[in-house]
C-alpha atoms as a PDB file:
ATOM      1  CA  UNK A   1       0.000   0.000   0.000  1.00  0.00           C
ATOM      2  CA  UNK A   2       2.777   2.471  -0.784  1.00  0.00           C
ATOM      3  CA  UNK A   3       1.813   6.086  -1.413  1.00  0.00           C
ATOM      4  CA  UNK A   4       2.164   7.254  -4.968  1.00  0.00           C
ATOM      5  CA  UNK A   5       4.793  10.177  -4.934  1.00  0.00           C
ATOM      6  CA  UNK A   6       2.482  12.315  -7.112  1.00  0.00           C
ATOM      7  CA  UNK A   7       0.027  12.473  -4.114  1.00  0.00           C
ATOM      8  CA  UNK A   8       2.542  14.101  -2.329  1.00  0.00           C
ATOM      9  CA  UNK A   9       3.009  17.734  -1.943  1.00  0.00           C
ATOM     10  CA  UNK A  10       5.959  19.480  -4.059  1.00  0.00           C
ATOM     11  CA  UNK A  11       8.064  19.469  -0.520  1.00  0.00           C
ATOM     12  CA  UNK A  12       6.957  16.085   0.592  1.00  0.00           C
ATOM     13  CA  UNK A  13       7.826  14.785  -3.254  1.00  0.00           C
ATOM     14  CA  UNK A  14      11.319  16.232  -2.759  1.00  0.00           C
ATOM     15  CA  UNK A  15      11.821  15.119   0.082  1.00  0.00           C
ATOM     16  CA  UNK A  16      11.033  11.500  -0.559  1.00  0.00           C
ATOM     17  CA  UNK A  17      13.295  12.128  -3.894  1.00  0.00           C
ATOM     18  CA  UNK A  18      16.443  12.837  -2.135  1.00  0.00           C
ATOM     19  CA  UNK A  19      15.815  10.174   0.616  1.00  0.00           C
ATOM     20  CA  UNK A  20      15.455   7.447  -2.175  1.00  0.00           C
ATOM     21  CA  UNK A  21      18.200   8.546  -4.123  1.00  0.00           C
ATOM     22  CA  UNK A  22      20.525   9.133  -0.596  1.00  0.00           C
ATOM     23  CA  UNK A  23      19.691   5.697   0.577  1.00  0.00           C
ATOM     24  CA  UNK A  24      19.818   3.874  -2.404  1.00  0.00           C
ATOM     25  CA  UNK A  25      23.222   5.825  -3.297  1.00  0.00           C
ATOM     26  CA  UNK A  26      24.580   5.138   0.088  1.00  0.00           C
ATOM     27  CA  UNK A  27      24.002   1.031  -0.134  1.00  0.00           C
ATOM     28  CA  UNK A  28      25.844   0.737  -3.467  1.00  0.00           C
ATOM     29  CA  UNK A  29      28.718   2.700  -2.541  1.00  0.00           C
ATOM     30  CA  UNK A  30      28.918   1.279   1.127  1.00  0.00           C
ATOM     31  CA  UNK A  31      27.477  -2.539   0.809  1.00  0.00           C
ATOM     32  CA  UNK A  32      24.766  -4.294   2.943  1.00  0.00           C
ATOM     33  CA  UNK A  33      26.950  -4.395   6.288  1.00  0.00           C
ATOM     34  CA  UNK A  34      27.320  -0.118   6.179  1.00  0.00           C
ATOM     35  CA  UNK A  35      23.869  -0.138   5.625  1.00  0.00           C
ATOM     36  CA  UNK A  36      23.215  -2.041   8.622  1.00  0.00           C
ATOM     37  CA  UNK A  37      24.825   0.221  10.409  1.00  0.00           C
ATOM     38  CA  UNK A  38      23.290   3.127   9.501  1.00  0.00           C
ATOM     39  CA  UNK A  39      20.931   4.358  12.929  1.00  0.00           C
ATOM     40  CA  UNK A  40      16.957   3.633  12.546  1.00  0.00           C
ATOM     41  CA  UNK A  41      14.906   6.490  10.883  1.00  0.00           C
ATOM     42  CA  UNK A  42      13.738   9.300  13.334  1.00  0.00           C
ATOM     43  CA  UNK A  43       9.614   9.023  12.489  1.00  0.00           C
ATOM     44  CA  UNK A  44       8.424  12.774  13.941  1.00  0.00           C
ATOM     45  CA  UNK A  45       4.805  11.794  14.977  1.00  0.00           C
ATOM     46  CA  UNK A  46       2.714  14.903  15.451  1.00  0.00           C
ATOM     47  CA  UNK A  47      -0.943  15.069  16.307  1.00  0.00           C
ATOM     48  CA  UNK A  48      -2.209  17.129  13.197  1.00  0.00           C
ATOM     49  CA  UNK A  49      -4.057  20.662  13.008  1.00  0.00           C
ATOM     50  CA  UNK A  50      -6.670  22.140  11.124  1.00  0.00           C
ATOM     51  CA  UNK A  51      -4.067  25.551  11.352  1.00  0.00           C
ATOM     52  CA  UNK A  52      -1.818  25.868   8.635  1.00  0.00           C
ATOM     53  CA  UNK A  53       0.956  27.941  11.775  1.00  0.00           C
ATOM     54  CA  UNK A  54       0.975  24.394  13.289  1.00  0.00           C
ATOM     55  CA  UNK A  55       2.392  22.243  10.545  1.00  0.00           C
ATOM     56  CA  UNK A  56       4.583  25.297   8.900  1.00  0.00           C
ATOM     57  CA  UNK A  57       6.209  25.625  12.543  1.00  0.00           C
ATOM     58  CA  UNK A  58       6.900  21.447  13.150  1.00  0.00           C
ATOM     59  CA  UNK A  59       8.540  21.807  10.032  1.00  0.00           C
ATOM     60  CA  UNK A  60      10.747  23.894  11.277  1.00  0.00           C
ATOM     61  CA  UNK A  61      11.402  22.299  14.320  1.00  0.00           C
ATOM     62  CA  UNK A  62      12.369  19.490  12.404  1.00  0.00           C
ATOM     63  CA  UNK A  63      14.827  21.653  10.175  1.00  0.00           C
ATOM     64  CA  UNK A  64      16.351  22.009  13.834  1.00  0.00           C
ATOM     65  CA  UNK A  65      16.486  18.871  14.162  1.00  0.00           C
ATOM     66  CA  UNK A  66      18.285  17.701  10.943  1.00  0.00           C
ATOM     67  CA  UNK A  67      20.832  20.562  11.610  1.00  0.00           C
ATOM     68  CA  UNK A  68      21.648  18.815  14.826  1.00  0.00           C
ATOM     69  CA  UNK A  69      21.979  15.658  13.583  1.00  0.00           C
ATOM     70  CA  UNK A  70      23.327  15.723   9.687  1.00  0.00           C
ATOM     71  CA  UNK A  71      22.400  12.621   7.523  1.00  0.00           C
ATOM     72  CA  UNK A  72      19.927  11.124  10.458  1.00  0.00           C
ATOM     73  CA  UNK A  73      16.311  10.240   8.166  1.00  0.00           C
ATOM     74  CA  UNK A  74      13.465  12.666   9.546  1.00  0.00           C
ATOM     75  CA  UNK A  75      10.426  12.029   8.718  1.00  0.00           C
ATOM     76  CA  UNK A  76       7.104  13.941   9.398  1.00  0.00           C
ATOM     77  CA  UNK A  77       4.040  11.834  10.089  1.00  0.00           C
ATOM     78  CA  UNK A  78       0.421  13.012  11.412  1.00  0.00           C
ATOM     79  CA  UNK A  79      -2.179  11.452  13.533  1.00  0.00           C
ATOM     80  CA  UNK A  80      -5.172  13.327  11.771  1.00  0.00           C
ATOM     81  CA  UNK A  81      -6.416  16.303  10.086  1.00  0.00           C
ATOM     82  CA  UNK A  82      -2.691  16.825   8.095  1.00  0.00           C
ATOM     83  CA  UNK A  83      -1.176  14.216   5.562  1.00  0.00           C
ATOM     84  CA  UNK A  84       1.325  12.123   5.513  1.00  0.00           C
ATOM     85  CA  UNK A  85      -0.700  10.196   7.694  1.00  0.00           C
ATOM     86  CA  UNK A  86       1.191   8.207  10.232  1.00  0.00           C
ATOM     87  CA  UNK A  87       0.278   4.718   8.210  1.00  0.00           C
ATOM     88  CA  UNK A  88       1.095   6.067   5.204  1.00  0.00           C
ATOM     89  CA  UNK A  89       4.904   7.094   6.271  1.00  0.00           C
ATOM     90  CA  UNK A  90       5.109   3.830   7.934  1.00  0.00           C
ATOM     91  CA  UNK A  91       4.337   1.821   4.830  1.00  0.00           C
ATOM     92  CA  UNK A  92       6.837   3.502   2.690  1.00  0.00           C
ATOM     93  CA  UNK A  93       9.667   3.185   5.355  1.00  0.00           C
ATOM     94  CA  UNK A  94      12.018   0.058   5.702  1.00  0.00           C
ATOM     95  CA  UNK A  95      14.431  -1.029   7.904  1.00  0.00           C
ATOM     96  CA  UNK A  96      14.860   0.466  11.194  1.00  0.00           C
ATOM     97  CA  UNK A  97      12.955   3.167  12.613  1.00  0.00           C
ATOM     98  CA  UNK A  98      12.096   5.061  15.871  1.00  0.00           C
ATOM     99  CA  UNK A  99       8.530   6.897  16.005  1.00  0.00           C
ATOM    100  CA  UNK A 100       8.986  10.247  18.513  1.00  0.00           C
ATOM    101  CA  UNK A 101       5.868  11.720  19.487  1.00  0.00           C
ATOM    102  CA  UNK A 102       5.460  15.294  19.059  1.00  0.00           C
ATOM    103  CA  UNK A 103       2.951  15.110  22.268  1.00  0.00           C
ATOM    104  CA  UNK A 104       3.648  16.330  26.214  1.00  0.00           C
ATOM    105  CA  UNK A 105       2.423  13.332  27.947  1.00  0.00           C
ATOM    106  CA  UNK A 106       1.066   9.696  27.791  1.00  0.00           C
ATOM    107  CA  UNK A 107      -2.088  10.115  26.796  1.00  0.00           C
ATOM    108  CA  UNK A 108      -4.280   7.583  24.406  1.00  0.00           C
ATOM    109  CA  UNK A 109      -2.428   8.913  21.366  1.00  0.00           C
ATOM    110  CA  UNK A 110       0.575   7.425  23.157  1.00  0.00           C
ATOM    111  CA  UNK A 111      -0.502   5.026  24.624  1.00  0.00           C
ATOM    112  CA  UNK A 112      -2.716   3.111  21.754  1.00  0.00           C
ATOM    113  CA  UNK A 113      -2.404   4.956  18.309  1.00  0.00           C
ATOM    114  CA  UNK A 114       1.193   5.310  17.881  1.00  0.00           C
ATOM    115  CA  UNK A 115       1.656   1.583  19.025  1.00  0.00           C
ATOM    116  CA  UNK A 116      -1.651   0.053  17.073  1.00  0.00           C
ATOM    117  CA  UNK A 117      -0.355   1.982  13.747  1.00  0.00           C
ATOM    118  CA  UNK A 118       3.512   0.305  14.415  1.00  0.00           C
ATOM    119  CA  UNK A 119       1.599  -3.175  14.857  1.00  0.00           C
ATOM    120  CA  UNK A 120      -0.177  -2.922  10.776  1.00  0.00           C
ATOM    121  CA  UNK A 121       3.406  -2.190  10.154  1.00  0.00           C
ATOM    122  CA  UNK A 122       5.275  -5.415  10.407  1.00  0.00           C
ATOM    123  CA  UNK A 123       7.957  -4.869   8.167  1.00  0.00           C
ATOM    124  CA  UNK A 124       9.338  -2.513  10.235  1.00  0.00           C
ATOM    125  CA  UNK A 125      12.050  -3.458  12.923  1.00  0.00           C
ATOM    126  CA  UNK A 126      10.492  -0.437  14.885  1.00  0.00           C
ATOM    127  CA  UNK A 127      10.180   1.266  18.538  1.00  0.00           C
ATOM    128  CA  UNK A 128       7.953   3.770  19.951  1.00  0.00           C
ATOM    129  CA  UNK A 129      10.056   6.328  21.955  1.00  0.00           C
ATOM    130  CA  UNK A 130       8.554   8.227  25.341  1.00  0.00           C
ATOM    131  CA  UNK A 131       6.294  11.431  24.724  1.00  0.00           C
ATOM    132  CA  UNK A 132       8.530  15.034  24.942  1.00  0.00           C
ATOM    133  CA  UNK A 133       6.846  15.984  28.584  1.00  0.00           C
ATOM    134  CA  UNK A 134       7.671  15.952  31.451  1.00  0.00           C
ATOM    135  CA  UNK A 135      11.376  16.935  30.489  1.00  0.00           C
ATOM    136  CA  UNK A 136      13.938  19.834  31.906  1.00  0.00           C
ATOM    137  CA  UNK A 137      14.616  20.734  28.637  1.00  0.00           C
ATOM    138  CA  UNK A 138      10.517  21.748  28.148  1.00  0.00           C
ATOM    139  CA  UNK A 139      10.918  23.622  31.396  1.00  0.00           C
ATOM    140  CA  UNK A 140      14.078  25.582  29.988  1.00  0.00           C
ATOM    141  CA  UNK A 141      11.429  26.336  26.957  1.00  0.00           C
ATOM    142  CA  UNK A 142       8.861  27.572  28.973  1.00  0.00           C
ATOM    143  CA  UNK A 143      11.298  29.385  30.625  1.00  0.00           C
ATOM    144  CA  UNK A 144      12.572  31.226  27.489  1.00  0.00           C
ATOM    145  CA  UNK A 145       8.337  31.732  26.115  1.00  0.00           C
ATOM    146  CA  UNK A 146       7.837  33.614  29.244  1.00  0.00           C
ATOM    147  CA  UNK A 147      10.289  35.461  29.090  1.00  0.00           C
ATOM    148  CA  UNK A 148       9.688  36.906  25.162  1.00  0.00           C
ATOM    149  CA  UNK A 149       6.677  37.487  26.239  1.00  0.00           C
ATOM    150  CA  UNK A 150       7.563  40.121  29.115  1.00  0.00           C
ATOM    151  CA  UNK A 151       7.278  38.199  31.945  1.00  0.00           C
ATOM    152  CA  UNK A 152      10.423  38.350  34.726  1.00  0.00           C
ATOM    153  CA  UNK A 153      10.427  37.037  38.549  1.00  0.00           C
ATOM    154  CA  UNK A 154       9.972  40.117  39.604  1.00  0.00           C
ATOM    155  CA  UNK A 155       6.589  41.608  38.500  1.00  0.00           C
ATOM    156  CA  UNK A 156       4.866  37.524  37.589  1.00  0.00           C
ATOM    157  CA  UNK A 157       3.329  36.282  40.659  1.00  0.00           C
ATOM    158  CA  UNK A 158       2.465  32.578  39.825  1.00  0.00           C
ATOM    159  CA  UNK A 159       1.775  30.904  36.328  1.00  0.00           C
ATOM    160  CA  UNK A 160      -0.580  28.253  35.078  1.00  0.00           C
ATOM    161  CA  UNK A 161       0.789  25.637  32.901  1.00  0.00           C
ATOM    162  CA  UNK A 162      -1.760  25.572  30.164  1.00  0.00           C
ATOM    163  CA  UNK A 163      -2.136  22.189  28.421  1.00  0.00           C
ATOM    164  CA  UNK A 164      -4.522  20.365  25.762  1.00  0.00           C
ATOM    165  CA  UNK A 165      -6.155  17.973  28.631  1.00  0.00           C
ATOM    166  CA  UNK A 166      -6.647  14.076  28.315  1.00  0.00           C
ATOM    167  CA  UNK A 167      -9.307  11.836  30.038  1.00  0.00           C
ATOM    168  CA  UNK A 168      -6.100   9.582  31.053  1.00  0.00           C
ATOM    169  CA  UNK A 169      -4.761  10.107  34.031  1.00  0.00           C
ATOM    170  CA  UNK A 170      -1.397   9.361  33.323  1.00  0.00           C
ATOM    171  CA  UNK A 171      -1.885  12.270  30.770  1.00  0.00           C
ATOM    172  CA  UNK A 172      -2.304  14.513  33.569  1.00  0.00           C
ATOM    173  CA  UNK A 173       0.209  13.010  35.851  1.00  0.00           C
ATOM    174  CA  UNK A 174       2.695  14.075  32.814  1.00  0.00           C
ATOM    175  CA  UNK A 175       1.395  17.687  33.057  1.00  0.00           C
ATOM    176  CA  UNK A 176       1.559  18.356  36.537  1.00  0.00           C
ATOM    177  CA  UNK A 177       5.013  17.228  36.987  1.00  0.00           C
ATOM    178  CA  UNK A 178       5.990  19.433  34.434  1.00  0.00           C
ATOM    179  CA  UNK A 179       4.177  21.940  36.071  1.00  0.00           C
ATOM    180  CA  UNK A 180       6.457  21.107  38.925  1.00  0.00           C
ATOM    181  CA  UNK A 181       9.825  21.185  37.127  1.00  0.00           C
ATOM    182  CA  UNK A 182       8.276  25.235  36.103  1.00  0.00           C
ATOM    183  CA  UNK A 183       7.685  26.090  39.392  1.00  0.00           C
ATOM    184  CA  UNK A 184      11.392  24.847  40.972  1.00  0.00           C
ATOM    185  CA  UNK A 185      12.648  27.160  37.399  1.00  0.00           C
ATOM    186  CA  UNK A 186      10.955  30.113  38.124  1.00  0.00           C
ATOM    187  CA  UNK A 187      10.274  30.176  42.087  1.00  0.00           C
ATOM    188  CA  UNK A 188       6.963  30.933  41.940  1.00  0.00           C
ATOM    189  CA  UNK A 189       3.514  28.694  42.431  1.00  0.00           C
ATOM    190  CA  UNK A 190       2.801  27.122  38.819  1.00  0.00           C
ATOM    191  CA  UNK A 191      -0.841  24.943  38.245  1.00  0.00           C
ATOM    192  CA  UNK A 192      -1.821  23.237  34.978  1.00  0.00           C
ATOM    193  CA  UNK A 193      -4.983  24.376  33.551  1.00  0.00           C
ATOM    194  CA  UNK A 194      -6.754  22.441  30.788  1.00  0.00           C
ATOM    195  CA  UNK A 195      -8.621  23.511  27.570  1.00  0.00           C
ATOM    196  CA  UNK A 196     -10.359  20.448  26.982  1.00  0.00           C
ATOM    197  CA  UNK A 197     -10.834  17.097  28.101  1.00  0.00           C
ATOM    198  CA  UNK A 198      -9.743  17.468  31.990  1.00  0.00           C
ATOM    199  CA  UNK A 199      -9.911  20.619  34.712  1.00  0.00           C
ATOM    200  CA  UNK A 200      -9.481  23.168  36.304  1.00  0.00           C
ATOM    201  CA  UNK A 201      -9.567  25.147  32.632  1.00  0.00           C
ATOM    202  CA  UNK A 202      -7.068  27.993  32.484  1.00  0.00           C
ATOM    203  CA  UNK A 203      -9.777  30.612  33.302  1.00  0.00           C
ATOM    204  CA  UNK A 204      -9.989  28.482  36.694  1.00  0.00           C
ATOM    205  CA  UNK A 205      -6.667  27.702  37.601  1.00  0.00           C
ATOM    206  CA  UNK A 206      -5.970  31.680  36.693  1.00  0.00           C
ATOM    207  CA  UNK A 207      -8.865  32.006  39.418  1.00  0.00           C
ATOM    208  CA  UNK A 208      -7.749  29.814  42.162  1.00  0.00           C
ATOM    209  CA  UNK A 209      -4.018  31.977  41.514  1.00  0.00           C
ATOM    210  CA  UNK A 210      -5.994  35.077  41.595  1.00  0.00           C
ATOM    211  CA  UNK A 211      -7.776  33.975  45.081  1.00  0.00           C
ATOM    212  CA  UNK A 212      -4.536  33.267  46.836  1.00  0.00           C
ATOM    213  CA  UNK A 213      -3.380  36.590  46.321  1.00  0.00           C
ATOM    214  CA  UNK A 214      -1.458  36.534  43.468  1.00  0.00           C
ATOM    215  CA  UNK A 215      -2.027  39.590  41.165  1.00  0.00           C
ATOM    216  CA  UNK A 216       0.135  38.791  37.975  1.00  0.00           C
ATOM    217  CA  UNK A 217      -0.338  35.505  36.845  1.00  0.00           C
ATOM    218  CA  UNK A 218       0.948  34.551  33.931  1.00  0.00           C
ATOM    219  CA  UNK A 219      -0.238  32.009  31.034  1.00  0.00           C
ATOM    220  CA  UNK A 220       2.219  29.298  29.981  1.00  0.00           C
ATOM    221  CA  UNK A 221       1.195  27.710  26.498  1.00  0.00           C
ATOM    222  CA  UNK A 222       2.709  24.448  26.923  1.00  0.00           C
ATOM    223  CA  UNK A 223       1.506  22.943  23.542  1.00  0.00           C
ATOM    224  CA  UNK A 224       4.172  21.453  20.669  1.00  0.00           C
ATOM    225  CA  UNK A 225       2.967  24.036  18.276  1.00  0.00           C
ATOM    226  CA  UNK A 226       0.227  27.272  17.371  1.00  0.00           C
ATOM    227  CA  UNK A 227      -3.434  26.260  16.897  1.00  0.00           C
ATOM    228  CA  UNK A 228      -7.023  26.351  18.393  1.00  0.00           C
ATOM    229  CA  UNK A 229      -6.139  25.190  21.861  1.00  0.00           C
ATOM    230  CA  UNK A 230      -3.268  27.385  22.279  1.00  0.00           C
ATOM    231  CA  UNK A 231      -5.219  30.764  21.089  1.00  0.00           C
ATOM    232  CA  UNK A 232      -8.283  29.518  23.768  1.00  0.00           C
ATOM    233  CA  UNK A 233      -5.462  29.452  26.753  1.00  0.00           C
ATOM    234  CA  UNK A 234      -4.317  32.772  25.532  1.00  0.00           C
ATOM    235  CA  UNK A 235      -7.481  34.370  25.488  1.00  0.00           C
ATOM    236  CA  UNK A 236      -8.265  32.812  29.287  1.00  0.00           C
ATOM    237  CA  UNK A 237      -4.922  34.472  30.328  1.00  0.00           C
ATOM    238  CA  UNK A 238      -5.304  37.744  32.122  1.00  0.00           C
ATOM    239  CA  UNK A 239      -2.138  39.294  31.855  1.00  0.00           C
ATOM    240  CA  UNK A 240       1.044  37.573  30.348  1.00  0.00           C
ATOM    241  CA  UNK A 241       0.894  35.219  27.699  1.00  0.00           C
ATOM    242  CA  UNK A 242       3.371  32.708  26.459  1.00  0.00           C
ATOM    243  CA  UNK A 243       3.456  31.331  22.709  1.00  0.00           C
ATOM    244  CA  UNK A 244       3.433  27.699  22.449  1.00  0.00           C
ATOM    245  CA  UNK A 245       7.038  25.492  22.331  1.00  0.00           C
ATOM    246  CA  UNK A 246       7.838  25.752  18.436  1.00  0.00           C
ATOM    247  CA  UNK A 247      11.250  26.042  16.801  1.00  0.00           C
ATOM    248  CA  UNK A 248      13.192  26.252  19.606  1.00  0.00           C
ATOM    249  CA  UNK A 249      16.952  24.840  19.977  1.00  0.00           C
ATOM    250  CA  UNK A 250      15.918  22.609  23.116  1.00  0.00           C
ATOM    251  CA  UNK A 251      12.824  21.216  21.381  1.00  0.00           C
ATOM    252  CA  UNK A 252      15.051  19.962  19.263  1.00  0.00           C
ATOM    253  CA  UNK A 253      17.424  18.471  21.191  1.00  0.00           C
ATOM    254  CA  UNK A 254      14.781  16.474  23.513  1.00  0.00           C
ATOM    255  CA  UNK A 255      13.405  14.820  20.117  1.00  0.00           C
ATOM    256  CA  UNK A 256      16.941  13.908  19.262  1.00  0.00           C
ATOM    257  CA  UNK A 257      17.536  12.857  23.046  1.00  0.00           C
ATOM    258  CA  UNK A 258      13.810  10.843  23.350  1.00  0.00           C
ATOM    259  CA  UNK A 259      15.150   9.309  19.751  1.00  0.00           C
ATOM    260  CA  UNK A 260      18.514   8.140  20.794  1.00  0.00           C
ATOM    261  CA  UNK A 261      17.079   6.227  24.029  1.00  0.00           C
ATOM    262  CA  UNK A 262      14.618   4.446  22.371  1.00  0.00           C
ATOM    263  CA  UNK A 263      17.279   3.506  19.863  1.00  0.00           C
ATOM    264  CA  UNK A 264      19.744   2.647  22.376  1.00  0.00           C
ATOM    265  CA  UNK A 265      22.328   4.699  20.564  1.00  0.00           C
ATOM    266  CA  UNK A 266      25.457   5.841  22.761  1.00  0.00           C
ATOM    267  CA  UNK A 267      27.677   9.190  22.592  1.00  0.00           C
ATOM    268  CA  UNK A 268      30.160   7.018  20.102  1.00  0.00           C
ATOM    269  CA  UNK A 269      27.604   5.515  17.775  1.00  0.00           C
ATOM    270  CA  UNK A 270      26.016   9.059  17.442  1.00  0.00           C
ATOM    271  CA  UNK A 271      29.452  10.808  17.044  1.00  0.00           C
ATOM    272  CA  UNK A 272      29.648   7.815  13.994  1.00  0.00           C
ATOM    273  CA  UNK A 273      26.844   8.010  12.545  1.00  0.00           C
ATOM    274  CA  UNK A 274      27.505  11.831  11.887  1.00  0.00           C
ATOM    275  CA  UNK A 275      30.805  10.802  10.831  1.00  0.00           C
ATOM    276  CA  UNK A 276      29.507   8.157   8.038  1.00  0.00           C
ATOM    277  CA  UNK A 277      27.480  11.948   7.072  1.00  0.00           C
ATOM    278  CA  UNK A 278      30.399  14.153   6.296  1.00  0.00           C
END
C-alpha cells in the first residue's frame, strides 16, 4: 500500500526524492553491512491541526532537528487532520525506525495509536520512543516563552501551565510534573490548567491563583505548536501570555535525546553516525 509520490506535496515529493536517491546511493557505494549500520529512521509523529501555523512551525522544528543531527532520516508523520498520515509514512519506510511523538504526555495517542499503527506495520524493525513531557529541557522552553513574552520574577506572581487535557490520568500526571519542574525554574507557584478534556480550565486555575493573592499571573502555552487550543489558553490568560514550544533549539534536542534512548544509541555511535554523514 505504498503512497504514490504524485500524491505528495511538491516538498513532501522532494523530500522522498532525495531520501530514495541518498539511501539507495549510500548502499551501493557502502554494501549491505554499512547499511546495517546506519541508525533507525527518526519518524516525527505529530498530532495534526486544522491551522496551517501548526504544521509550517513542526517543520521547522524538524529543520532544527536535521541541523543537529546531519544525515539522520526525519520524517514527518500526522495522527489526523494533516497528511502524511502516520500509516502512510510507515508503509513507505524500511528497515529500522524510531517513532517520537510530538505530544507532552502519555495520553491515548501514546498510549494506543502510535503503538496500534507500528503493529499494521510489520515490516518494520520499529520502537515507539517516550512522549517530549515531562522533560527539563521543556521547562528551559517555557522558561525562554515567558520570558519573550515580558514576563520576569519580579513583576509575575504565579503561572498556570496551560495544556490540551486528556481523560487519562497518566496524561495529567505528565502535566503536573511538568508543572512542577516550572515552578522549581521560576520560584513561583505554577498549576496546569486544561482547555479540553480534563480541569481546572485555564480561566480556573488563573482564578484559584488570583484567590490566593497573586495579582500577575501569567499564562504558559505548553503545547508542541500554534493552533485552536493554544489561542483559547491565551485568550483565558489575564495578563502575560506565552506562545506555544515551536522552533526552539531545546525542542530539538529532547526529540533527538527521546530518539537516541529508544534507539539505544550511545555518545560514540552518534558521534559515527555523523561521521559516516560528512
Amino acid at each position: 500500500m505504498t503512497q504514490p509520490l504524485w500524491n505528495s506535496s511538491a516538498s513532501e515529493l522532494l523530500s522522498e526524492i532525495a531520501t530514495r536517491f541518498s539511501t539507495g546511493l549510500s548502499a551501493h557505494r557502502t554494501g549491505p553491512a554499512a547499511a546495517a549500520r546506519r541508525p533507525p529512521a527518526l519518524v516525527a509523529v505529530a498530532h495534526g491541526s486544522r491551522d496551517p501555523a501548526a504544521r509550517i512551525e513542526i517543520r521547522r522544528l524538524l529543520d532544527l532537528v536535521r541541523a543537529l543531527r546531519p544525515g539522520l532520516p526525519v520524517h514527518l508523520a500526522h495522527l489526523g487532520l494533516n497528511d502524511p498520515l502516520l500509516p502512510h509514512v510507515l508503509d513507505r519506510l524500511t528497515g529500522r525506525a524510531v517513532l517520537v511523538p510530538l505530544l507532552l504526555g502519555r495520553g491515548h495517542h501514546v498510549r494506543v495509536d502510535i503503538p496500534r499503527a507500528l503493529a499494521d506495520a510489520p515490516h518494520l524493525d520499529a520502537v515507539v520512543a517516550a512522549p517530549l513531557g515531562p522533560h527539563p529541557l521543556l521547562t528551559q522552553v517555557l522558561h525562554a516563552r515567558l520570558t519573550e513574552a515580558g514576563w520576569d520574577a519580579a513583576g509575575g506572581d504565579a503561572v498556570v501551565l496551560a495544556a490540551a487535557g486528556s481523560r487519562d490520568p497518566a496524561s495529567a500526571a505528565d502535566t503536573e510534573a511538568q508543572a512542577r519542574l516550572l515552578a522549581a525554574r521560576l520560584g513561583v507557584p505554577v498549576l496546569p490548567g486544561y482547555v479540553a478534556a480534563a480541569g481546572p480550565t485555564v480561566a480556573e486555575a488563573v482564578a484559584a491563583l488570583t484567590a490566593r493573592g497573586h495579582r500577575r499571573v501569567a499564562v504558559s502555552g505548553y503545547f508542541t505548536a500554534p493552533g485552536d487550543f493554544a489561542r483559547l489558553a491565551a485568550a483565558a490568560g489575564p495578563w502575560r501570555t506565552a506562545a506555544p514550544l515551536g522552533r526552539h533549539p531545546d525542542l530539538a534536542r529532547l526529540v533527538l535525546a527521546r530518539y537516541d534512548h529508544a534507539a539505544g544509541l550511545t555518545e560514540a555511535a552518534v558521534t559515527g553516525t555523523q561521521a559516516m554523514a560528512s
